[in-house]
Structure formats: structure tokens, C-alpha cells
C-alpha atoms as a PDB file:
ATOM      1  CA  UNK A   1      -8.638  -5.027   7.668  1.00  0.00           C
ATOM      2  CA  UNK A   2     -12.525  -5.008   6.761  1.00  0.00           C
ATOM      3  CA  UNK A   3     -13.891  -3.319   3.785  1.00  0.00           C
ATOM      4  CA  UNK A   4     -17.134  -1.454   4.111  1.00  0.00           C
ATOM      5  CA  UNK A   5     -18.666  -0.110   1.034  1.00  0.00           C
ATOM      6  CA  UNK A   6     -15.650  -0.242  -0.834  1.00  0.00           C
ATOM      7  CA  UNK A   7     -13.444   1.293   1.851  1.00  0.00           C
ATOM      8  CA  UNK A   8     -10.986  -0.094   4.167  1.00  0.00           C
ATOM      9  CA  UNK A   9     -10.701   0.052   7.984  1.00  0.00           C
ATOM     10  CA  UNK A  10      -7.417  -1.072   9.097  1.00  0.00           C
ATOM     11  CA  UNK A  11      -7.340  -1.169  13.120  1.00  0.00           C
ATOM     12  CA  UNK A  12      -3.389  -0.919  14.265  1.00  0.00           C
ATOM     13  CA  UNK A  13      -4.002  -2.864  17.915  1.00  0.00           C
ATOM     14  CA  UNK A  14      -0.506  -2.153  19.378  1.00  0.00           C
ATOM     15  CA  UNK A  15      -1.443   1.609  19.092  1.00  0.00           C
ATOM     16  CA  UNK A  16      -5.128   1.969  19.266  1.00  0.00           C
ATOM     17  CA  UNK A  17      -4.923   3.243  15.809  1.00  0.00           C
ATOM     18  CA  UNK A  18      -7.975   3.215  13.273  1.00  0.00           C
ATOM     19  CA  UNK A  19      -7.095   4.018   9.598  1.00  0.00           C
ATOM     20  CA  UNK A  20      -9.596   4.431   7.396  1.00  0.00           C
ATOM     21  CA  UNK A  21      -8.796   4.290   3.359  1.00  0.00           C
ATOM     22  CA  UNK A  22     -10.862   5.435   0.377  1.00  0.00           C
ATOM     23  CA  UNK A  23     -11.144   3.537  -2.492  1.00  0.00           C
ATOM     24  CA  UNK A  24      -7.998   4.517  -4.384  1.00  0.00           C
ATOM     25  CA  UNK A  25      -5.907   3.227  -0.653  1.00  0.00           C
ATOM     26  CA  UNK A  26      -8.345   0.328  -0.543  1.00  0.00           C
ATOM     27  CA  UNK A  27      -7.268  -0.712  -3.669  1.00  0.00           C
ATOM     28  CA  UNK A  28      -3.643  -0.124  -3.308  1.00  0.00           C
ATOM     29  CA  UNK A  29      -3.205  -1.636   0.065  1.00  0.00           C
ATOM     30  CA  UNK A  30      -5.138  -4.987  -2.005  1.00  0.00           C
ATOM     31  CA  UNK A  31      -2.218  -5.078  -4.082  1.00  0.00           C
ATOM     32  CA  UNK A  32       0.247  -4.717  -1.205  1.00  0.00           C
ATOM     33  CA  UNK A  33       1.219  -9.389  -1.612  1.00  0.00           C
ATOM     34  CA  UNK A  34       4.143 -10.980  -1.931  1.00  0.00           C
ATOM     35  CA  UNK A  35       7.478  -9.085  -3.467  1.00  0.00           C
ATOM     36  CA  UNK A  36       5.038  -6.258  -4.642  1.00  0.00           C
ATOM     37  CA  UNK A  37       7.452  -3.028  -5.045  1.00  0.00           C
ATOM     38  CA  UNK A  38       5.917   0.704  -4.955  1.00  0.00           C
ATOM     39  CA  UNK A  39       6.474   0.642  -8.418  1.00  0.00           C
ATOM     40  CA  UNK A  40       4.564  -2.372  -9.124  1.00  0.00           C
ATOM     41  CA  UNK A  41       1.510  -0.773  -6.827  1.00  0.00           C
ATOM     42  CA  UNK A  42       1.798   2.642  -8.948  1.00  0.00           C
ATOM     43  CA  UNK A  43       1.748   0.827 -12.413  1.00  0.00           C
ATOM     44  CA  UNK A  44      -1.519  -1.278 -11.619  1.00  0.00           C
ATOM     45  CA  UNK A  45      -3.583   1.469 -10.291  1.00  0.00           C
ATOM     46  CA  UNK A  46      -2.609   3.588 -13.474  1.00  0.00           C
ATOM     47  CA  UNK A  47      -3.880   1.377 -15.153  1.00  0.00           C
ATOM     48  CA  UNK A  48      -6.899   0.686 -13.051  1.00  0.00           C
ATOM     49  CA  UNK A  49      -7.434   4.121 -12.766  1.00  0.00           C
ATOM     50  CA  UNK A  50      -5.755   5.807 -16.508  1.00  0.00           C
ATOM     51  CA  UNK A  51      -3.886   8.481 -14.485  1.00  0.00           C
ATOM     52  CA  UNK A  52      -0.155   9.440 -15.250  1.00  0.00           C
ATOM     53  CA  UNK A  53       2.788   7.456 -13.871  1.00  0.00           C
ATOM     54  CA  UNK A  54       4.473  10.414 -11.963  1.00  0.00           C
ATOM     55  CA  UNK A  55       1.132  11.549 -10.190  1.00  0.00           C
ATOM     56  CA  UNK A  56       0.403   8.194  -9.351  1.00  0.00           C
ATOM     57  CA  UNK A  57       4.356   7.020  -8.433  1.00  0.00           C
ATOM     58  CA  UNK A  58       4.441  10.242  -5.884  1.00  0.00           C
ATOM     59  CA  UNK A  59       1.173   9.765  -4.510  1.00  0.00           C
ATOM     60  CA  UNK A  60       1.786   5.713  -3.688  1.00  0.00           C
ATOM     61  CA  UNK A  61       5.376   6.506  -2.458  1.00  0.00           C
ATOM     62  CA  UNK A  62       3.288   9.189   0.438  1.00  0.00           C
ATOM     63  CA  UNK A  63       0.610   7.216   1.377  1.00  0.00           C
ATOM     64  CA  UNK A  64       3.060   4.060   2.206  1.00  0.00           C
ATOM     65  CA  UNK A  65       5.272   6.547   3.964  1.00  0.00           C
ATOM     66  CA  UNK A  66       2.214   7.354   5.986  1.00  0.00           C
ATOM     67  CA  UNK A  67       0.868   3.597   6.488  1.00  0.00           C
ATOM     68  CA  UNK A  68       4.752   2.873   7.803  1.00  0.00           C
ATOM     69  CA  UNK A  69       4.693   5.592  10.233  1.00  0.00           C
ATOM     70  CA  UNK A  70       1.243   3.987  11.295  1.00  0.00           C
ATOM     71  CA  UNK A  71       2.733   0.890  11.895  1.00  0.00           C
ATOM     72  CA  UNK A  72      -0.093  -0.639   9.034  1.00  0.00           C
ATOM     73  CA  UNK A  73       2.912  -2.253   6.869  1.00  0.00           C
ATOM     74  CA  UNK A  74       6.319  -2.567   7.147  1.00  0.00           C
ATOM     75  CA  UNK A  75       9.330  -2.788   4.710  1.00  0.00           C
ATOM     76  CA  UNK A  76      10.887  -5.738   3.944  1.00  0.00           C
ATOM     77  CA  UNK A  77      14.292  -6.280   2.255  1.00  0.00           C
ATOM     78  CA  UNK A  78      13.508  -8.687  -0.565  1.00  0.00           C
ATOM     79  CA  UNK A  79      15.643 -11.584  -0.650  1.00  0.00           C
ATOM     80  CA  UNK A  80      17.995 -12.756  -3.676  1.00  0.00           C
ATOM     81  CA  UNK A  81      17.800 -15.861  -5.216  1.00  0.00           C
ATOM     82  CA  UNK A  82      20.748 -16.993  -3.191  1.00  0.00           C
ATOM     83  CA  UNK A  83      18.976 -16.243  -0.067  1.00  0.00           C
ATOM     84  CA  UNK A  84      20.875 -13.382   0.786  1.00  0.00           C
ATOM     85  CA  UNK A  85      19.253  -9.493   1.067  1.00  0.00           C
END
């Protein structure tokens, strides 16, 4: 991923896939670390961004379904503190 101008280009090699993101997705996608949930995502750019938590919820929970289908992220089953999922 490379940010130009405050915009992300995400290149997807295995499919010859360029995704480009405007500054809302390039800030999401910056948040996207570590046992982040959708929820978590949604509640910082509110914040971020003073918009309302269903508006925001709905819109994060779309543009991951589209950046799965793009093969940009992937879900992950978080783990339990006994190891387990």
C-alpha cells in the first residue's frame, strides 16, 4: 500500500488488481492492526470524523465486504486466551 496525497493505492499482485481508497478508506484500512474488529474501525472514524454510529457501522461493514472480495484483507478468527478460536 502507498499513500499519495492522502489516498491509498493498494496493488492486489495475485490478481492484477489496483484499488484505490479515498481518504475516509485510507484511514480505515490504517486502523485495520492487530485484533481490530469492524466495530472498533466504525467507532474511531466516528469519532475522527463526528458522523453517527449506524451510518458509519454500515458503511465500514460494505467497504470490508468489498476489500475481502478483492482479496486486499482477509478475516481472521481471533484466538481465545486459551489458544483456541
Amino acid at each position: 500500500m502507498r499513500v499519495v496525497e492522502g489516498e491509498a493505492v493498494v496493488l492486489v499482485q495475485d490478481r492484477a488488481v489496483i484499488v484505490g481508497l479515498d481518504p475516509v478508506g485510507t484511514r480505515a484500512i490504517g486502523l485495520m492492526t492487530g485484533d481490530v474488529t469492524p466495530r472498533g474501525i466504525a467507532g474511531a472514524l466516528r469519532r475522527q470524523l463526528a458522523a453517527g454510529a449506524a451510518d458509519v457501522e454500515g458503511d465500514v461493514l460494505r467497504f470490508l465486504t468489498e476489500l475481502v472480495s478483492l482479496g486486499v484483507v482477509e478475516v481472521v478468527e481471533a484466538l481465545t486466551g486459551d489458544g483456541t478460536g
